[in-house]
Protein backbone atom coordinates (compact mmCIF):
# COMPACT_ATOMS: atom_id res chain seq x y z
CA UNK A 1 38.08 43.89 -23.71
CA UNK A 2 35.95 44.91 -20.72
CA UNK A 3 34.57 42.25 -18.04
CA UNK A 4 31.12 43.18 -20.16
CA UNK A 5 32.01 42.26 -23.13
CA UNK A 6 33.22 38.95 -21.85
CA UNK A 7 30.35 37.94 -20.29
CA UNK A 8 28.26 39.05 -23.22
CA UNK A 9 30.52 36.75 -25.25
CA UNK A 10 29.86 33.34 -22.92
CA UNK A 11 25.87 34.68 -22.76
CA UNK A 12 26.25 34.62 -26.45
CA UNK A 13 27.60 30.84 -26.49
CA UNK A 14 30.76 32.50 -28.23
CA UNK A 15 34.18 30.89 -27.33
CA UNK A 16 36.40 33.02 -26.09
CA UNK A 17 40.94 33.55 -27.71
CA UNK A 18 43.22 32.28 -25.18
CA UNK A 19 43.56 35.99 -24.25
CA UNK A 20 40.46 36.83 -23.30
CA UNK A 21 40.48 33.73 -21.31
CA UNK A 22 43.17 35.08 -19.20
CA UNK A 23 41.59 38.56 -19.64
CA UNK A 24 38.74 36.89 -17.91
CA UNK A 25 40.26 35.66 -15.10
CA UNK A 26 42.09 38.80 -14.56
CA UNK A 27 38.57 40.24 -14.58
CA UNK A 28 37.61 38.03 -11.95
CA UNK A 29 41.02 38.50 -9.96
CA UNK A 30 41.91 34.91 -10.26
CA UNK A 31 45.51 35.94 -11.71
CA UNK A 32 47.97 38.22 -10.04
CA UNK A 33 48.22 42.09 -11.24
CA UNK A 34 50.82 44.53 -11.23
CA UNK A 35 48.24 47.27 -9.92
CA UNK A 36 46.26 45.31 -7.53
CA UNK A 37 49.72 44.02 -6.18
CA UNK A 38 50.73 47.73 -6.27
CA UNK A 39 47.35 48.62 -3.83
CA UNK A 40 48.11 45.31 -2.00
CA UNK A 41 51.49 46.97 -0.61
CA UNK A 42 50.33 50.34 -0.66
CA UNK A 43 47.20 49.05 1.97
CA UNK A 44 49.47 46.70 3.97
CA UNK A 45 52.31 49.52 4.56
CA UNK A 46 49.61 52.15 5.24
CA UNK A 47 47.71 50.01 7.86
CA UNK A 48 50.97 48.47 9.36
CA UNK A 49 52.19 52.69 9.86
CA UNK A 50 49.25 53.73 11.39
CA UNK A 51 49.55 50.42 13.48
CA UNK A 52 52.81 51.32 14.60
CA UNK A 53 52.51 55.02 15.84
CA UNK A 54 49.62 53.85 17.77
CA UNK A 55 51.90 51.25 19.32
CA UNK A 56 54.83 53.73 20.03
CA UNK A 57 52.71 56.36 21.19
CA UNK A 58 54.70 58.45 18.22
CA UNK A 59 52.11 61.40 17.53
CA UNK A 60 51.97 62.46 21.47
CA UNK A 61 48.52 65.08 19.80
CA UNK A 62 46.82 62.14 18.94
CA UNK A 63 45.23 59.56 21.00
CA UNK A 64 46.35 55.77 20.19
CA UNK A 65 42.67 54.68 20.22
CA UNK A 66 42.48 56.77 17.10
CA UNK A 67 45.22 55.52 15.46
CA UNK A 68 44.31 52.05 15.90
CA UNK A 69 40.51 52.90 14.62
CA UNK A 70 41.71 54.47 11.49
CA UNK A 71 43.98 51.29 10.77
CA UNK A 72 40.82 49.37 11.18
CA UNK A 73 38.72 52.02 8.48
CA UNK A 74 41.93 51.56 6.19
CA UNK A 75 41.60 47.84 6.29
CA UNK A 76 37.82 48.29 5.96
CA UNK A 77 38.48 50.03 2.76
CA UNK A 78 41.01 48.00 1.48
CA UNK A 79 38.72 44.82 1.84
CA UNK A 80 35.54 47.03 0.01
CA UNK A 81 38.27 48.16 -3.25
CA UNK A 82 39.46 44.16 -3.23
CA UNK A 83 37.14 41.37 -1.53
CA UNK A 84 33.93 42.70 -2.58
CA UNK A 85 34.80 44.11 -6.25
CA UNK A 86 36.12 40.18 -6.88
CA UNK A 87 32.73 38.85 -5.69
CA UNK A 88 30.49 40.63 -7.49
CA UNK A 89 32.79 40.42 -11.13
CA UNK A 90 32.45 36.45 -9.96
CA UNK A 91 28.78 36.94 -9.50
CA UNK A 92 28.48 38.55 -12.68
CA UNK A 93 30.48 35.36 -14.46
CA UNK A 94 28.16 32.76 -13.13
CA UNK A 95 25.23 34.71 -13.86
CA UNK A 96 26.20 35.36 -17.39
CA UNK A 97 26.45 31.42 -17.64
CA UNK A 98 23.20 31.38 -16.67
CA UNK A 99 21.74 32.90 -19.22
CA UNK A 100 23.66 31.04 -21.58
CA UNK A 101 21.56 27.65 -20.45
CA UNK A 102 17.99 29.20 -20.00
CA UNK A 103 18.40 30.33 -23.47
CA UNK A 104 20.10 26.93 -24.34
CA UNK A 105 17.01 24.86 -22.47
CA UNK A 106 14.53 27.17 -23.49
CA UNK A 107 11.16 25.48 -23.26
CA UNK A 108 12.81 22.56 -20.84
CA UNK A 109 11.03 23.63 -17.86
CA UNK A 110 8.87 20.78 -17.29
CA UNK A 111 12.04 18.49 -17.79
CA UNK A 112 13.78 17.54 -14.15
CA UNK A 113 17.85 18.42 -14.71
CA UNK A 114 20.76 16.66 -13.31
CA UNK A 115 24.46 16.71 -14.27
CA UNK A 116 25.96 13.82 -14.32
CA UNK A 117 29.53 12.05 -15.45
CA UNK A 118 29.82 9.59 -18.14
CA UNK A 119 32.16 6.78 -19.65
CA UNK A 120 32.51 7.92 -22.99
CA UNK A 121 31.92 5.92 -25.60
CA UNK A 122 33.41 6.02 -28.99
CA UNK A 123 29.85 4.73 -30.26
CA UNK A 124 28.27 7.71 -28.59
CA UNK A 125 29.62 10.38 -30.58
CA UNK A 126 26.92 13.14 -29.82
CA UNK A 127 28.18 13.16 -26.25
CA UNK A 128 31.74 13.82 -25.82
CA UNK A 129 32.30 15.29 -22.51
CA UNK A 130 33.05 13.68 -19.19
CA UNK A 131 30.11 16.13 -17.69
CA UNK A 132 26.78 15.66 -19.00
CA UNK A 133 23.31 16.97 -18.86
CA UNK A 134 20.36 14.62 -18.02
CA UNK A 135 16.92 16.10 -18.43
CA UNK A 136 13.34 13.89 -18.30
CA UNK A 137 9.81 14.82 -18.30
CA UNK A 138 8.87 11.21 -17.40
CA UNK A 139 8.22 10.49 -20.77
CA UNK A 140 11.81 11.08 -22.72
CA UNK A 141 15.42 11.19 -21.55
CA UNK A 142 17.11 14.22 -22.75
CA UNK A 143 21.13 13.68 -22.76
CA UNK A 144 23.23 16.60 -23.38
CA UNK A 145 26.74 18.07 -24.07
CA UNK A 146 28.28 20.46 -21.68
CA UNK A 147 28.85 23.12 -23.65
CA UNK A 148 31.43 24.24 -21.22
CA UNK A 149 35.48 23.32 -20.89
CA UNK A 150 37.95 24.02 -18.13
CA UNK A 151 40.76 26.35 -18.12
CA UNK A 152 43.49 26.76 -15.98
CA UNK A 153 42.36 29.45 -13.86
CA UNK A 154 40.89 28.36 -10.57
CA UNK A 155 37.96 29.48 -8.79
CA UNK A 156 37.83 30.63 -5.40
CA UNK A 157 36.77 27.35 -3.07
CA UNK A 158 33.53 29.21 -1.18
CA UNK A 159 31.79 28.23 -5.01
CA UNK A 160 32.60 24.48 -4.00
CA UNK A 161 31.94 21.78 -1.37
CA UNK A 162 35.81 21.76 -0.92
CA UNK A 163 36.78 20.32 -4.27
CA UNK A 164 39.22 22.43 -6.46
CA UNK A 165 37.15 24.33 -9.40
CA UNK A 166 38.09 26.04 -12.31
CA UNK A 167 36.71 28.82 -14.51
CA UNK A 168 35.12 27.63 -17.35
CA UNK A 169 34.14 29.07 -20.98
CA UNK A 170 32.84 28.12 -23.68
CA UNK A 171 33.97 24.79 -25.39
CA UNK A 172 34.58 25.51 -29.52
CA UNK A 173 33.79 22.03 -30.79
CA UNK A 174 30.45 21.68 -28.80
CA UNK A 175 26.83 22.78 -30.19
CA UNK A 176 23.38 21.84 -30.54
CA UNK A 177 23.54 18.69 -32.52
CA UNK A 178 25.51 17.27 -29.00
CA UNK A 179 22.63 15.85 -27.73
CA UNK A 180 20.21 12.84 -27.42
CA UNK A 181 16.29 12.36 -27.13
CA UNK A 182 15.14 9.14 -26.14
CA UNK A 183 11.53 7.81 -25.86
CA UNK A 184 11.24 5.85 -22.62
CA UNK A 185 10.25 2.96 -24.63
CA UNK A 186 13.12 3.05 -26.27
CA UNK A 187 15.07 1.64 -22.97
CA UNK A 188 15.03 -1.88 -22.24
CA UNK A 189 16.61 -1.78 -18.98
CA UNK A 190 19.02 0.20 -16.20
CA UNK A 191 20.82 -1.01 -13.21
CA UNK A 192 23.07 0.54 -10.43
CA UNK A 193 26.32 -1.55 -9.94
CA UNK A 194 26.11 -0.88 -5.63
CA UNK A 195 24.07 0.79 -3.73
CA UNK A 196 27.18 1.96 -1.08
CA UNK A 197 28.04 5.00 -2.92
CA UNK A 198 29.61 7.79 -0.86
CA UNK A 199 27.59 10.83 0.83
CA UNK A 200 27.73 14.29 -1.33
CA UNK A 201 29.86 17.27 0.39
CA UNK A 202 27.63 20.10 1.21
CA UNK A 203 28.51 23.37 -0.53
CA UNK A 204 29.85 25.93 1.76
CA UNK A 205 27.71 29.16 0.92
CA UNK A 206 24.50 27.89 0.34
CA UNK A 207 23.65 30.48 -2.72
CA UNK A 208 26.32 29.04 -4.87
CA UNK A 209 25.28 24.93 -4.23
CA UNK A 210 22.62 25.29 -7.69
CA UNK A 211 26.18 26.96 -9.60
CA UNK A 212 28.32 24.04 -8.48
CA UNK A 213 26.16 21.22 -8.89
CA UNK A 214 24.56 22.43 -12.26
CA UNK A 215 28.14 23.74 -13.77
CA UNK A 216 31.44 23.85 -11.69
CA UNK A 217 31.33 20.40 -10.02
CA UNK A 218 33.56 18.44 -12.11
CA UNK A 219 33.44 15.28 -10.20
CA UNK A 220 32.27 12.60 -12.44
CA UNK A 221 30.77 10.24 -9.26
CA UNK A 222 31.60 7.33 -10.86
CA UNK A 223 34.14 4.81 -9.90
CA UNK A 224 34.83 0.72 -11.13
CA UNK A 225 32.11 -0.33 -8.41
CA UNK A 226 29.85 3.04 -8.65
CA UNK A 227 27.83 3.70 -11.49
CA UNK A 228 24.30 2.81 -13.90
CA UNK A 229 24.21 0.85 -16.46
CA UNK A 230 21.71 2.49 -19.24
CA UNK A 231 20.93 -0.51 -22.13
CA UNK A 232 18.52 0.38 -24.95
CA UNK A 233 16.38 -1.94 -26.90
CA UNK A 234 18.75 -1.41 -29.80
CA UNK A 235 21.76 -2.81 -27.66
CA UNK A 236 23.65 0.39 -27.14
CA UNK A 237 24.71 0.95 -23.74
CA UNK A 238 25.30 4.16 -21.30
CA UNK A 239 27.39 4.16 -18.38
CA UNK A 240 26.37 6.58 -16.22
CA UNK A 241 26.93 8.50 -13.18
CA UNK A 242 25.14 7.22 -9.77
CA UNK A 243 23.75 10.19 -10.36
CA UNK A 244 21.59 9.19 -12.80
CA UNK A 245 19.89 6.77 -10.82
CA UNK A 246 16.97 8.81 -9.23
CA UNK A 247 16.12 9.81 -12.31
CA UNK A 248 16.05 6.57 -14.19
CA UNK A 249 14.49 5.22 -11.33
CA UNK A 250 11.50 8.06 -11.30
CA UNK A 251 10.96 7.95 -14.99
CA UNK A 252 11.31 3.81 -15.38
CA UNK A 253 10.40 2.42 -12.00
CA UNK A 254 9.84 -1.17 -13.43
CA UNK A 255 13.03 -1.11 -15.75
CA UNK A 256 15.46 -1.68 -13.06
CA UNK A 257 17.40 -4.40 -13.21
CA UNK A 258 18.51 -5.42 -9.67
């Protein structure tokens, strides 16, 4: 299956066979290929030849300064049939994922998002990933399911802040009903466990920071002294992310529990 066809798949919300997983990632050059590996040598000899006679002076009708300039367009060309195909198919990938959430929070646009970790709970059943969204208008919490898993192909770290990522597709046993609206009046109270929680990484390209911190970023920012506690007037109870605080604290400044 083309890289297309792939992509139209995860726009789609469809999960993809363990093959076209690693069709995917061969797509996206995150697995090793017999041709590219093939091109690899073929590139590397070339350049390292042309490299050479300049060096040694071997072709006594042509200038060295020649040599070494077409060595440089080889290696120009090299990087423009390798680097540059790999970030554009990975550009491709991340916008088809995209679309897959504006069509999935379709008519969401007043709501602010966050992604945030959870504990999860056995009595939360709607919510069964580590990853979670968190959307509110103010006037509701939205909670809901990442419709996305891991697999074990891993993305180049220039998507990241430095953290290892991983391409990710569409998780099988996740859809629409993983998800859950609360009133604010429905919450009877939230508190942060300590305020001391470390400083965020900055992601290295700037253009990619809304792709990792909306998709890729795996990190659940939670640790045993780091996180919100999210109790409802019906006694259920969220743990939460330390993410989650500036929203809980925008949308329920006088619930707060100090």
């Amino acid at each position: 299956m083309m890289l297309r066809g792939l992509l139209l798949k995860i726009e789609t919300g469809q999960p993809l066979s363990e093959k076209q997983e690693k069709k995917l990632a061969s797509r996206l050059y995150l697995i090793p290929s017999f041709s590219r590996a093939l091109m690899n040598l073929f590139f590397g000899v070339l350049i390292l030849i042309l490299v050479l006679m300049a060096y040694t002076n071997t072709i006594k009708e042509v200038e060295p300064a020649i040599l070494y300039l077409a060595s440089f367009v080889v290696f120009l060309v090299y990087l423009y049939v390798t680097i540059f195909p790999k970030r554009k198919n990975i550009m491709k990938y991340l916008q088809a994922v995209e679309k897959f959430y504006e069509t999935k929070f379709e008519g969401l646009d007043h709501f602010d998002l966050y992604y945030i970790g959870q504990h999860k709970s056995p009595h939360i059943r709607s919510l069964r990933s580590s990853k979670i969204y968190l959307l509110s208008d103010g006037f509701h919490i939205l909670f809901i399911d990442d419709y996305f898993k891991d697999t074990a192909y891993q993305l180049p770290s220039y998507l990241s802040n430095g953290q290892t990522i991983y391409m990710r597709v569409i998780d099988k046993d996740k859809n629409d009903q993983s998800r859950i609206l609360l009133d604010v009046s429905m919450i009877e109270n939230f508190r942060l466990s300590n305020d001391d929680y470390p400083v965020d990484k900055k992601v290295k390209i700037k253009k990619y920071e809304t792709y990792f911190k909306n998709f890729l970023d795996q990190n659940q920012y939670m640790t045993d002294r780091h996180y919100v506690t999210l109790k409802l007037n019906n006694g259920t109870v969220f743990r939460l992310s330390y993410k989650s605080y500036d929203c809980l604290k925008k949308s329920l400044p006088l619930r707060e529990v100090v």
